[in-house]
N, C-alpha and C. Protein backbone atom coordinates (compact mmCIF):
# COMPACT_ATOMS: atom_id res chain seq x y z
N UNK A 1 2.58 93.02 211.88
CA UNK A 1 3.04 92.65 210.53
C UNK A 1 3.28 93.91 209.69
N UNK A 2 2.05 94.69 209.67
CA UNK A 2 2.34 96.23 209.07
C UNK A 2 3.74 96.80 209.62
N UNK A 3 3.90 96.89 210.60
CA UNK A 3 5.37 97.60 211.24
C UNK A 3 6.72 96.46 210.71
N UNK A 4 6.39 95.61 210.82
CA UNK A 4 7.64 94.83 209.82
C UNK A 4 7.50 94.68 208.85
N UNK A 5 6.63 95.24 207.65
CA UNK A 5 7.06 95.85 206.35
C UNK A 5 7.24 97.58 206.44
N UNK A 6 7.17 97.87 207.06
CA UNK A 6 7.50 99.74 207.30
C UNK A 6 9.15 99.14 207.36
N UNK A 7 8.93 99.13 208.49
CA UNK A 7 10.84 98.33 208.69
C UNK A 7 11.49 97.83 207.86
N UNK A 8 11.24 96.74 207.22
CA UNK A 8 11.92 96.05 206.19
C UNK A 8 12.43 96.91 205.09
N UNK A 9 10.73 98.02 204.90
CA UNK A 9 11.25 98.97 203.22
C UNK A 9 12.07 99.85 203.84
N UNK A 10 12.17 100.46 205.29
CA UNK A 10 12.62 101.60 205.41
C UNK A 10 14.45 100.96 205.34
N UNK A 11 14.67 99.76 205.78
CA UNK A 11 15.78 99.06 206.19
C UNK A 11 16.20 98.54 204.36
N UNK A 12 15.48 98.30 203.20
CA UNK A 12 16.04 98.21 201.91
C UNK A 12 16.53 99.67 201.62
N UNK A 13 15.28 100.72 201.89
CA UNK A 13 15.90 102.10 201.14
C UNK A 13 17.05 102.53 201.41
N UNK A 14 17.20 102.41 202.80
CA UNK A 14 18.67 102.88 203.77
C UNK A 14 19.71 102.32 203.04
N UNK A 15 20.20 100.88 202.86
CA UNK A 15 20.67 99.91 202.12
C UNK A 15 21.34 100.57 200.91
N UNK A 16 20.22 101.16 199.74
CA UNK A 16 19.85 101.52 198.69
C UNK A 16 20.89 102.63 198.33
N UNK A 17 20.47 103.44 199.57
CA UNK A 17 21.26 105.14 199.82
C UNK A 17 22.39 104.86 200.18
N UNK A 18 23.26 104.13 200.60
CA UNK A 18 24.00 103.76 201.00
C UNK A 18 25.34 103.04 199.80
N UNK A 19 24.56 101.87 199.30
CA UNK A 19 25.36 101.47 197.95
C UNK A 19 25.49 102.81 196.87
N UNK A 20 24.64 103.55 196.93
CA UNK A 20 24.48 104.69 195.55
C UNK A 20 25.59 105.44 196.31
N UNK A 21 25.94 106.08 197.52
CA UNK A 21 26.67 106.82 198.23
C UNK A 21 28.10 106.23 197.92
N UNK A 22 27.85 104.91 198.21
CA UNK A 22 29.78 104.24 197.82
C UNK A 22 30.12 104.34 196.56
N UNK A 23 28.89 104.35 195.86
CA UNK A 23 29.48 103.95 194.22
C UNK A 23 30.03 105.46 193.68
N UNK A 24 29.60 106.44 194.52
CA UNK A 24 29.92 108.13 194.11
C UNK A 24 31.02 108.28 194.54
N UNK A 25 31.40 107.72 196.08
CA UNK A 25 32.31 108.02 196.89
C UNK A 25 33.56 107.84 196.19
N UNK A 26 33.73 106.24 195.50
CA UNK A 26 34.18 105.41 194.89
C UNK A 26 35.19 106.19 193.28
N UNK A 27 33.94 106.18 192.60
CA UNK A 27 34.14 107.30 191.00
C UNK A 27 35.00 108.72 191.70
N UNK A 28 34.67 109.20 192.73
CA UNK A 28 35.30 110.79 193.01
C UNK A 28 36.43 110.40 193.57
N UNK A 29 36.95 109.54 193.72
CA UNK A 29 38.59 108.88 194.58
C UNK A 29 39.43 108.35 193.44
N UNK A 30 38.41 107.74 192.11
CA UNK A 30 39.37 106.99 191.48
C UNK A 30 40.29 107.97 190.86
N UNK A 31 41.66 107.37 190.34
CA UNK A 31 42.55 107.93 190.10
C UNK A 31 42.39 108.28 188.52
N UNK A 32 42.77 109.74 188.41
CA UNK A 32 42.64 110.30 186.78
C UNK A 32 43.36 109.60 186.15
N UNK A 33 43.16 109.18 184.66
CA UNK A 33 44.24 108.78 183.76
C UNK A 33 44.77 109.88 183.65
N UNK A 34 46.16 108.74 183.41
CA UNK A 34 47.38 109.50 183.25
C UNK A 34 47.49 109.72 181.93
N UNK A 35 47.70 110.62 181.36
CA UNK A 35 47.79 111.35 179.97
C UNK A 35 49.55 110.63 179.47
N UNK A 36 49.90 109.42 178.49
CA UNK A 36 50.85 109.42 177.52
C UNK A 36 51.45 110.64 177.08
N UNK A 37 52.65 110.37 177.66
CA UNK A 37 53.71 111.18 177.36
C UNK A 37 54.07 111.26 175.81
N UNK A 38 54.05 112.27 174.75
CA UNK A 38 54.52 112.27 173.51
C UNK A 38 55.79 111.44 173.71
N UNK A 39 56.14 110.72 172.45
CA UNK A 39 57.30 110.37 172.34
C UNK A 39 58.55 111.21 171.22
N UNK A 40 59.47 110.98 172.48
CA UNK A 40 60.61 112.05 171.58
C UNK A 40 60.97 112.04 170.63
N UNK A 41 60.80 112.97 169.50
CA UNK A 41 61.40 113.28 168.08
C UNK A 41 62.85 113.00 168.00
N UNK A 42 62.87 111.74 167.20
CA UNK A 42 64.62 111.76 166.58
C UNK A 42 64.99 112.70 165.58
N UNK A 43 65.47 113.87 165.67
CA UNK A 43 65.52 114.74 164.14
C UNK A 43 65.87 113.91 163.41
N UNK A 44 67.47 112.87 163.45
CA UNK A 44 68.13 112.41 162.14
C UNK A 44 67.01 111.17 161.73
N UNK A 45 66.39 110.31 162.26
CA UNK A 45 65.38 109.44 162.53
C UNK A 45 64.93 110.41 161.21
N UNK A 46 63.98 111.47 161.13
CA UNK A 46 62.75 112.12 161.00
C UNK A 46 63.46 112.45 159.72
N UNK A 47 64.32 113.18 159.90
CA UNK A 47 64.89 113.62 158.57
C UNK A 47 65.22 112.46 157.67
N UNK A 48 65.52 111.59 157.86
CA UNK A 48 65.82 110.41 156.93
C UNK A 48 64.51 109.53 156.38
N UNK A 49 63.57 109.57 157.57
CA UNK A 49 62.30 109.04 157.24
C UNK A 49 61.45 110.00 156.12
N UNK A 50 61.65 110.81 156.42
CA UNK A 50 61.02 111.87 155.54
C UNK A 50 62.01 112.35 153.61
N UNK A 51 63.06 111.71 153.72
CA UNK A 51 63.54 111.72 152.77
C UNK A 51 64.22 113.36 152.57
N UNK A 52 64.77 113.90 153.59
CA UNK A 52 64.62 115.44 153.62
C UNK A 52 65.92 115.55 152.94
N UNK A 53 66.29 116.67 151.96
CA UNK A 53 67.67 117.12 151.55
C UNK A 53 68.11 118.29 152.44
N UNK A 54 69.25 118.44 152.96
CA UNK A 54 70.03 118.79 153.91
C UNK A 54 70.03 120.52 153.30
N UNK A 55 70.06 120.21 151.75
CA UNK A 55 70.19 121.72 151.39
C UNK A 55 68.33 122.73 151.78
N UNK A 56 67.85 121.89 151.91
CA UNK A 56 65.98 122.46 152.52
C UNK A 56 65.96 122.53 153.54
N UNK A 57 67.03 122.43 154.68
CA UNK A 57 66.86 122.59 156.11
C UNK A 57 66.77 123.89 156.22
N UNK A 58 66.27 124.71 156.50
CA UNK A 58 66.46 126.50 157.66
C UNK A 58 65.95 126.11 159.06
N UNK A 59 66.34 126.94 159.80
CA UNK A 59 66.02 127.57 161.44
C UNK A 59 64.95 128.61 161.31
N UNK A 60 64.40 128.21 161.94
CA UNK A 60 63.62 129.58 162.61
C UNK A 60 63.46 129.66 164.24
N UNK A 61 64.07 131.31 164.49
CA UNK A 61 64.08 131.28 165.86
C UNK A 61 63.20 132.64 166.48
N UNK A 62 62.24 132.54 167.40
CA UNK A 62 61.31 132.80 168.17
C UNK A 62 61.51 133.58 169.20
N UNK A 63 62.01 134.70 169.28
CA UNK A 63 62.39 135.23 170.55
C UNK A 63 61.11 135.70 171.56
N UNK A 64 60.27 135.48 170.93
CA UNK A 64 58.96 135.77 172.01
C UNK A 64 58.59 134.38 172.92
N UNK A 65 58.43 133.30 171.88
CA UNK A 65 58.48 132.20 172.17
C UNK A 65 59.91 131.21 172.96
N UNK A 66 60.60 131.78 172.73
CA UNK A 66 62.01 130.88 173.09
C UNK A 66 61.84 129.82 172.81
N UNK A 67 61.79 129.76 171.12
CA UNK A 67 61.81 128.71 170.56
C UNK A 67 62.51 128.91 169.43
N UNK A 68 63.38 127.68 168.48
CA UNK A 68 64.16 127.53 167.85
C UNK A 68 63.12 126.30 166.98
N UNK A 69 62.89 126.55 165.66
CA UNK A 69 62.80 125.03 164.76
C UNK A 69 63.76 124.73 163.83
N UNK A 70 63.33 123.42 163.71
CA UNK A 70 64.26 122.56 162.54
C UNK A 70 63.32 122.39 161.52
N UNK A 71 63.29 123.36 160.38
CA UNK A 71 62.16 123.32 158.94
C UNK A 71 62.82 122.77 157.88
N UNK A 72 61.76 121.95 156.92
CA UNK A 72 62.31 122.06 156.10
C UNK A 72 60.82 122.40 154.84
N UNK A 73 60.57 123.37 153.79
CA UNK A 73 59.56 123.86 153.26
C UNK A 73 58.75 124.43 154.67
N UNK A 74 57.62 123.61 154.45
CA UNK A 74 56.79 124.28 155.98
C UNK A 74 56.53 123.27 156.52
N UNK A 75 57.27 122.01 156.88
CA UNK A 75 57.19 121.24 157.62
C UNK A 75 58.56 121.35 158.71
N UNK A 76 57.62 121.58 160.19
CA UNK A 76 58.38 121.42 161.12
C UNK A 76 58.79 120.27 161.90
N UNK A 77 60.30 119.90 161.62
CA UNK A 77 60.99 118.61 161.99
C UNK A 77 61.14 118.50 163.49
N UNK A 78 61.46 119.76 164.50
CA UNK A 78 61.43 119.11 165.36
C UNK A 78 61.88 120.77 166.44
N UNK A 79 61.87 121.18 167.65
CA UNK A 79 61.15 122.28 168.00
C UNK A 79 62.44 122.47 169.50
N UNK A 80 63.35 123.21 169.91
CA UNK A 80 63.91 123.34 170.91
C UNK A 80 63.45 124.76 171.59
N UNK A 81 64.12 124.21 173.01
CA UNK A 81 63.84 125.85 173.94
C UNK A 81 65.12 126.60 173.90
N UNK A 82 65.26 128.17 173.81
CA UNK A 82 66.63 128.48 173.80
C UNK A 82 66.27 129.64 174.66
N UNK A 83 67.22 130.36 174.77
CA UNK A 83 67.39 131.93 175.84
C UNK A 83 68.38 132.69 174.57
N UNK A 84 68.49 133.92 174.81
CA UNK A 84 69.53 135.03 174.31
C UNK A 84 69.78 135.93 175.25
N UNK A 85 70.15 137.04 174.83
CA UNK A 85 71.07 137.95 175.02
C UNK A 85 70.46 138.69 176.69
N UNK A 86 70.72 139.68 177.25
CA UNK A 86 70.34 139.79 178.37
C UNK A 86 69.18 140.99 178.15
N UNK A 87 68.97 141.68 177.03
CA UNK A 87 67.98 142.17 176.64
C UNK A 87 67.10 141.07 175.47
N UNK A 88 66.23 140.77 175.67
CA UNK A 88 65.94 138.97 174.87
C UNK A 88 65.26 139.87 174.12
N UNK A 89 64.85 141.09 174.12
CA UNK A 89 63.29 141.94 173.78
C UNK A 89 63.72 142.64 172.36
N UNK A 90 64.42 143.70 172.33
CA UNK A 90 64.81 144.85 171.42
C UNK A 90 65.48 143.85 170.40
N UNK A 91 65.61 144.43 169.19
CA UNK A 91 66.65 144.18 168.06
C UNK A 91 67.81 144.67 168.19
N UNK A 92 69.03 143.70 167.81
CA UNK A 92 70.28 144.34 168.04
C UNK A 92 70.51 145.46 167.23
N UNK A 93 70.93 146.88 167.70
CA UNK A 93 71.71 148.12 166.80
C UNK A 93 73.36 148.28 166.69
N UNK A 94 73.78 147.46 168.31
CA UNK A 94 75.11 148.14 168.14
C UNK A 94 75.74 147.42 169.48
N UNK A 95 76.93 147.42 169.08
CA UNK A 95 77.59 146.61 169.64
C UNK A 95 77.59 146.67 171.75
N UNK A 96 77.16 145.64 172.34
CA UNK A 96 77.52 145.59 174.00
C UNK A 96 75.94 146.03 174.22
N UNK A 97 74.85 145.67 173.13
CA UNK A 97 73.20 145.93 173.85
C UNK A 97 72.84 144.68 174.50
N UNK A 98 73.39 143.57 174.10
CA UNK A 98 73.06 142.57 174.92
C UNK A 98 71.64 142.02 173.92
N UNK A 99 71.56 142.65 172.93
CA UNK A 99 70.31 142.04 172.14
C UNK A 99 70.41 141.13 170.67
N UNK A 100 69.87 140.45 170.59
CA UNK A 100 69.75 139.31 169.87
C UNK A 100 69.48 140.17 168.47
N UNK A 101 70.30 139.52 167.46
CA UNK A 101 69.63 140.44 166.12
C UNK A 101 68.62 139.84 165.49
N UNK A 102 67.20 141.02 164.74
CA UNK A 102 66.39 139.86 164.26
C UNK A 102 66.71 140.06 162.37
N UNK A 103 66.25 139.53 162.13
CA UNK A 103 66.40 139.14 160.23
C UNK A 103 66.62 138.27 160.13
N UNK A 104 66.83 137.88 158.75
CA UNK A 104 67.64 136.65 157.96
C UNK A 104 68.63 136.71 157.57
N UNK A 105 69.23 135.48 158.46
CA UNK A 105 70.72 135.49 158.33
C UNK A 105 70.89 133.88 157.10
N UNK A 106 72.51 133.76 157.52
CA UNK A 106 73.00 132.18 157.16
C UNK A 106 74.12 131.98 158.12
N UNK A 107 74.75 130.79 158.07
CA UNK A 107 75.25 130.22 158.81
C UNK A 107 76.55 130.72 157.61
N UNK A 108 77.73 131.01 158.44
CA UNK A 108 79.13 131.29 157.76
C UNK A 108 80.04 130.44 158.30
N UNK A 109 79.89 129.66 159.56
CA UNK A 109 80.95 128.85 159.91
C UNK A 109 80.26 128.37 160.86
N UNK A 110 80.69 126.90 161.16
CA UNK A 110 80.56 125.84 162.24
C UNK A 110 81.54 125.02 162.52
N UNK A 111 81.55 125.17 164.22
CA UNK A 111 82.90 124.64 164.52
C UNK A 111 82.97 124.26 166.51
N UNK A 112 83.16 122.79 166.50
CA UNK A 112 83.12 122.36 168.10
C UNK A 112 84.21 123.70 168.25
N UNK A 113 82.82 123.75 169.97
CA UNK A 113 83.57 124.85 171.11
C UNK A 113 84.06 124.36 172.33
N UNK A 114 85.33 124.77 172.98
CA UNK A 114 85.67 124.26 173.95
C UNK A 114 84.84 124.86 175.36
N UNK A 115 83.70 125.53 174.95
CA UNK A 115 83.45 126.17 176.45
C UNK A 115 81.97 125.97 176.29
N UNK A 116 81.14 125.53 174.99
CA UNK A 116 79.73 125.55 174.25
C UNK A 116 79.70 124.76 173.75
N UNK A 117 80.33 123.65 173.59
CA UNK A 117 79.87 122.54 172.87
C UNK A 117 80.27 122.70 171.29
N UNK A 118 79.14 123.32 170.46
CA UNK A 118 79.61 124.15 169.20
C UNK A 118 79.05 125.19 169.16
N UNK A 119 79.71 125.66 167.89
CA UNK A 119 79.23 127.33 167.80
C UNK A 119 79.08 126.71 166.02
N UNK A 120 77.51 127.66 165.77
CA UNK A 120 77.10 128.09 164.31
C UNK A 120 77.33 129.29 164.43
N UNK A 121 78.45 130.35 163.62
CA UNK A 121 78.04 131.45 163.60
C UNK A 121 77.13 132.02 162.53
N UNK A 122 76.53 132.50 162.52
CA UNK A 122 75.50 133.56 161.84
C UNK A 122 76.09 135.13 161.18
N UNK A 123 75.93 135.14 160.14
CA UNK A 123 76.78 136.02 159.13
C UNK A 123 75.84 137.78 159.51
N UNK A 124 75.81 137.88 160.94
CA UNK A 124 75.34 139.51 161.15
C UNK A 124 76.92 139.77 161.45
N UNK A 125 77.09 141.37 161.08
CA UNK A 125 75.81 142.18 160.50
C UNK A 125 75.49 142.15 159.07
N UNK A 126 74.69 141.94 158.34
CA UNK A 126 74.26 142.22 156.86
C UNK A 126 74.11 143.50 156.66
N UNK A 127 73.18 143.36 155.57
CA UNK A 127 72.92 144.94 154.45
C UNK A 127 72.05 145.07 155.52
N UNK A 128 71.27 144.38 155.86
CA UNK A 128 69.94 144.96 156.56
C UNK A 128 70.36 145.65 157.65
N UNK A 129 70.85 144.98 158.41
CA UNK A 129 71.65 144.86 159.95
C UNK A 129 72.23 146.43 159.92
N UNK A 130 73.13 146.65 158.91
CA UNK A 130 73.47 147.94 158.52
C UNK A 130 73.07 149.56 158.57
N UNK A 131 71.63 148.91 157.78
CA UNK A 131 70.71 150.09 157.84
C UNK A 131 69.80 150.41 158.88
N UNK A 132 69.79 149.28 160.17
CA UNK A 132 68.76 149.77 161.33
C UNK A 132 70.27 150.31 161.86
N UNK A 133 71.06 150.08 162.04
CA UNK A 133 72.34 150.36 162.66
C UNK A 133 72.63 151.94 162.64
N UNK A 134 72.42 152.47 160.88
CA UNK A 134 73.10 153.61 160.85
C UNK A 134 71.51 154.69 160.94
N UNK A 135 70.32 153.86 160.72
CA UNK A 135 68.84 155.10 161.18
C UNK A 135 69.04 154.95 162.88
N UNK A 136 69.41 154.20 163.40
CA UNK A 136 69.41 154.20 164.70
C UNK A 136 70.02 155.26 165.38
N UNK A 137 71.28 155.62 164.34
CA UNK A 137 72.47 156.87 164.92
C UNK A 137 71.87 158.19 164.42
N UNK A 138 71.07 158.18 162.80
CA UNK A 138 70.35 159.47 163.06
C UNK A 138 69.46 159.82 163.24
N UNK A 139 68.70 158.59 164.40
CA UNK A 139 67.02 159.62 165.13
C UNK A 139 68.01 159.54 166.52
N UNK A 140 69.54 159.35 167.08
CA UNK A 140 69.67 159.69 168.20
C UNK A 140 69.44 158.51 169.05
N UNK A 141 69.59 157.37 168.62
CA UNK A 141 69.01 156.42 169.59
C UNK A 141 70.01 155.53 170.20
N UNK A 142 71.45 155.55 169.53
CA UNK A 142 72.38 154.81 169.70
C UNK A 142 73.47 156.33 169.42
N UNK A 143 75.10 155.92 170.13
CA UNK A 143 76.06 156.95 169.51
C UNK A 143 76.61 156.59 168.59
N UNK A 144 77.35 158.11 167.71
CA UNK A 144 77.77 158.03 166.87
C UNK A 144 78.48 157.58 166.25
N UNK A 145 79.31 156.93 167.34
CA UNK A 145 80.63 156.55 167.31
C UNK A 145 80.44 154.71 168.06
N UNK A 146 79.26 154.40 168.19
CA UNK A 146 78.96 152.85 168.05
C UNK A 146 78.82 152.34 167.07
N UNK A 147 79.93 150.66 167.53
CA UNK A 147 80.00 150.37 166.68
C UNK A 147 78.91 149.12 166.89
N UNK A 148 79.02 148.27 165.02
CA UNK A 148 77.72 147.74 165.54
C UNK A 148 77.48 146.27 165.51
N UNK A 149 78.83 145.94 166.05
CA UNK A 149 79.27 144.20 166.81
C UNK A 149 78.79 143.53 165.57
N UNK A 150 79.30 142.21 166.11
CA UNK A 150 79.27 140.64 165.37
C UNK A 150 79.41 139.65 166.41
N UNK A 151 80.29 138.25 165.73
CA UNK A 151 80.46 137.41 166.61
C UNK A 151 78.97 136.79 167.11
N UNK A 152 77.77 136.89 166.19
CA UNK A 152 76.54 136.25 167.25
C UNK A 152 76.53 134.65 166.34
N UNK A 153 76.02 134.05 166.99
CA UNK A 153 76.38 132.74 166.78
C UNK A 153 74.94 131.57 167.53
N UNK A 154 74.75 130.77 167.19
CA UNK A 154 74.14 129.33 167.89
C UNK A 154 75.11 128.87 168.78
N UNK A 155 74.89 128.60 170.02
CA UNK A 155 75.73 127.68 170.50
C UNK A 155 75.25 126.76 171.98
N UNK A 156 75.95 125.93 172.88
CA UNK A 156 75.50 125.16 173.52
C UNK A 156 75.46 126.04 175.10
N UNK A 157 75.65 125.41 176.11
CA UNK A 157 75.87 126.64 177.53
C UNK A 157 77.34 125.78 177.94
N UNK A 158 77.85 126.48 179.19
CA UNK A 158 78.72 125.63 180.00
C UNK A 158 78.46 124.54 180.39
N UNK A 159 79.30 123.54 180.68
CA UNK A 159 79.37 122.27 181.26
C UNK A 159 78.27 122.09 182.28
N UNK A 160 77.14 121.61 182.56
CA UNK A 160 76.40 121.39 183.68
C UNK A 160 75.29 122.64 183.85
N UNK A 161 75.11 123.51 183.02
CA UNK A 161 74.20 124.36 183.17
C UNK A 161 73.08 124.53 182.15
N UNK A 162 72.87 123.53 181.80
CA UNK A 162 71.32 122.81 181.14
C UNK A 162 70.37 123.74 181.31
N UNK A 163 70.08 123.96 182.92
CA UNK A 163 68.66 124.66 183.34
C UNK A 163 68.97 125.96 183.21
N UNK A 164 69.91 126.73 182.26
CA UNK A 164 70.18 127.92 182.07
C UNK A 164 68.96 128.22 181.39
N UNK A 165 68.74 127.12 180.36
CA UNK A 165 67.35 127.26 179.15
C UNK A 165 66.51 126.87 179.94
N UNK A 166 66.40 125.94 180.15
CA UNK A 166 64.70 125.33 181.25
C UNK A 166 64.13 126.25 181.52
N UNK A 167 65.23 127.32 182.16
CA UNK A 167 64.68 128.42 183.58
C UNK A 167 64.56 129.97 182.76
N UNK A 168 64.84 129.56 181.49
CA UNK A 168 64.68 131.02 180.58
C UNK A 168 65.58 131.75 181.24
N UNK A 169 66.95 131.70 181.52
CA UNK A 169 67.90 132.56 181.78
C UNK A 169 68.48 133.40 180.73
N UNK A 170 68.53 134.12 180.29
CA UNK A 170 69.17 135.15 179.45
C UNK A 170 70.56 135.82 179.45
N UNK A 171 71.07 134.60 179.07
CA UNK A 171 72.60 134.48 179.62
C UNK A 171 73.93 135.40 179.10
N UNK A 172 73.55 135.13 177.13
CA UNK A 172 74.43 135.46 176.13
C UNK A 172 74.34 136.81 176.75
N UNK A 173 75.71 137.14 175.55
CA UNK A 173 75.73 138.56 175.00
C UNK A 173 75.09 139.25 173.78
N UNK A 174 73.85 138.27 173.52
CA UNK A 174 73.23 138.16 171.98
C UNK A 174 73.21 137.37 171.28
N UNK A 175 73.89 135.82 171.50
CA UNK A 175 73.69 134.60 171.33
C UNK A 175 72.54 134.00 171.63
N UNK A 176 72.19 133.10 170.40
CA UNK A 176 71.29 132.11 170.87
C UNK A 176 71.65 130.37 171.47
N UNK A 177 71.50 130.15 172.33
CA UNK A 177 71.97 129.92 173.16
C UNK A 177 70.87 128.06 173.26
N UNK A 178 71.14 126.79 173.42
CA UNK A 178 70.50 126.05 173.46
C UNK A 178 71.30 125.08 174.46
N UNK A 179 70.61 123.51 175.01
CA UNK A 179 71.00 122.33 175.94
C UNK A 179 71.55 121.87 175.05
N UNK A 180 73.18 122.02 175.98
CA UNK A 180 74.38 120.99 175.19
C UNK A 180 73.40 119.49 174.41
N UNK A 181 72.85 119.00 174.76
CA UNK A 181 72.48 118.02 173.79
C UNK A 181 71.79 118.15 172.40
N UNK A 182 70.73 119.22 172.97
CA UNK A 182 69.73 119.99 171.90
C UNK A 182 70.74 120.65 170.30
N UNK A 183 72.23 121.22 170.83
CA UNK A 183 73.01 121.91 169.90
C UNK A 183 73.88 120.63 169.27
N UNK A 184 73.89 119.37 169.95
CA UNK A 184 74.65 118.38 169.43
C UNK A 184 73.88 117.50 168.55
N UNK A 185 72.22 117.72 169.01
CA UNK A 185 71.34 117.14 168.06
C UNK A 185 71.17 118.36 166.58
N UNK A 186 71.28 119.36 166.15
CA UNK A 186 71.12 120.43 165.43
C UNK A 186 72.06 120.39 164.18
N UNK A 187 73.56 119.78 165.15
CA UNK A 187 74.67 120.70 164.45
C UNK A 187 74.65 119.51 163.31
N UNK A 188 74.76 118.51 163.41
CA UNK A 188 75.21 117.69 161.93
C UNK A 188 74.20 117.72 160.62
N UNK A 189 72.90 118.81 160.96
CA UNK A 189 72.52 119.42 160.05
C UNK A 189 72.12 120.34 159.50
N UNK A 190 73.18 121.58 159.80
CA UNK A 190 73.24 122.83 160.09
C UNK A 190 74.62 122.77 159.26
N UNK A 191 74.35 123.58 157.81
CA UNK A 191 75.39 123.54 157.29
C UNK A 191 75.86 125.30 156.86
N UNK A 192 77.56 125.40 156.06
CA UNK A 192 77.47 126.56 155.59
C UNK A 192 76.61 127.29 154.94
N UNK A 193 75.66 128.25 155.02
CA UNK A 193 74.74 128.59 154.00
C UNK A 193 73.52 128.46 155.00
N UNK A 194 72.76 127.76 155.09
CA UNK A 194 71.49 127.15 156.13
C UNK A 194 71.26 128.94 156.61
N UNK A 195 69.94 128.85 156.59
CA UNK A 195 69.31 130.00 156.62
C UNK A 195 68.83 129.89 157.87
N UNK A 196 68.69 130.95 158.77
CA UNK A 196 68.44 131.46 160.23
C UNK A 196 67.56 132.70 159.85
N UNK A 197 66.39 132.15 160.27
CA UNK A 197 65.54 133.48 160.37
C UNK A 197 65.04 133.65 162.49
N UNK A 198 64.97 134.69 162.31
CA UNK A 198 65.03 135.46 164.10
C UNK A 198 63.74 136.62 163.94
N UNK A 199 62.93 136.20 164.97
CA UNK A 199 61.99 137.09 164.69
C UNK A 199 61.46 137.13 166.44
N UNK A 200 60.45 138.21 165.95
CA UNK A 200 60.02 138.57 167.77
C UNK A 200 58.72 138.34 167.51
């Protein structure tokens, strides 16, 4: 009788170790929650919900970040990825560096592109633009006889080359550069004037 309660407890504990073993086994297999995907920002949605005036919109663009916002005061409406110039790093001095200019600009013209979707151009070079331009020529750092470009602009990529931005390609010639959709979501509130600030 003693040996069939030895047995019996040794035959519950086993049992015991056994259910506690599945229930671990069990918890370490189950599947992680899946983390909710944010849902996508409508800018015009956001801007209208928010009651925003079109004349309080500015840009701010991120060249460390490769990021572009849609502000208006210090509320940020809504946040894209972009690429520039093939030097993404330096400040532009002079014309064919391949570098993105930084300061504060404005927008001087907007207008659908047949090869970009649209183009915002951006009113460099300024006063400022000017004066890194011409200290640049006398510590020797640029020539004398460079000149010190324009033409930089917002705009979309070629037809089908989306993952130019995804993949942080650094495409422009000093353009900032965004996904044909991203520049089609931007442009209808991106007006003459609209302030572009560029910073590193």
């Amino acid at each position: 009788m003693k040996d069939f309660v030895i047995f019996l407890s040794f035959f519950v504990l086993l049992a015991a170790c056994i259910a506690v073993f599945e229930w671990k086994n069990q918890r370490s297999y189950a599947a992680p929650a899946q983390a909710q995907p944010e849902p996508e920002i409508d800018l015009a949605a956001r801007i209208d919900s928010l009651g925003i005036d079109l004349q309080a919109i500015y840009l701010t663009i991120d060249k460390s970040d490769y990021e572009l916002k849609v502000m208006a005061d210090t509320v940020e409406l809504k946040s894209y990825s972009v690429v520039f110039g093939g030097n993404p790093v330096d400040d532009k001095l002079q014309q064919g560096d391949q570098c993105t200019p930084e300061g504060v600009f404005h927008i001087k013209a907007r207008y659908p592109h047949n090869k970009w979707s649209k183009f915002m151009w951006i009113d460099y070079p300024t006063a400022d633009s000017w004066k890194k331009h011409q200290a640049a020529k006398a510590k020797g750092l640029i020539p004398q006889n460079a000149a010190i470009g324009g033409e930089i602009g917002i705009h979309g990529v070629p037809k089908g080359t989306d993952p130019l931005v995804g993949t942080r390609h650094n495409w422009t010639l000093g353009c900032i550069s965004m996904r044909n959709e991203d520049v089609n979501e931007i442009y209808p509130f991106v007006e003459v004037g609209t302030e572009v600030i560029i910073s590193r």
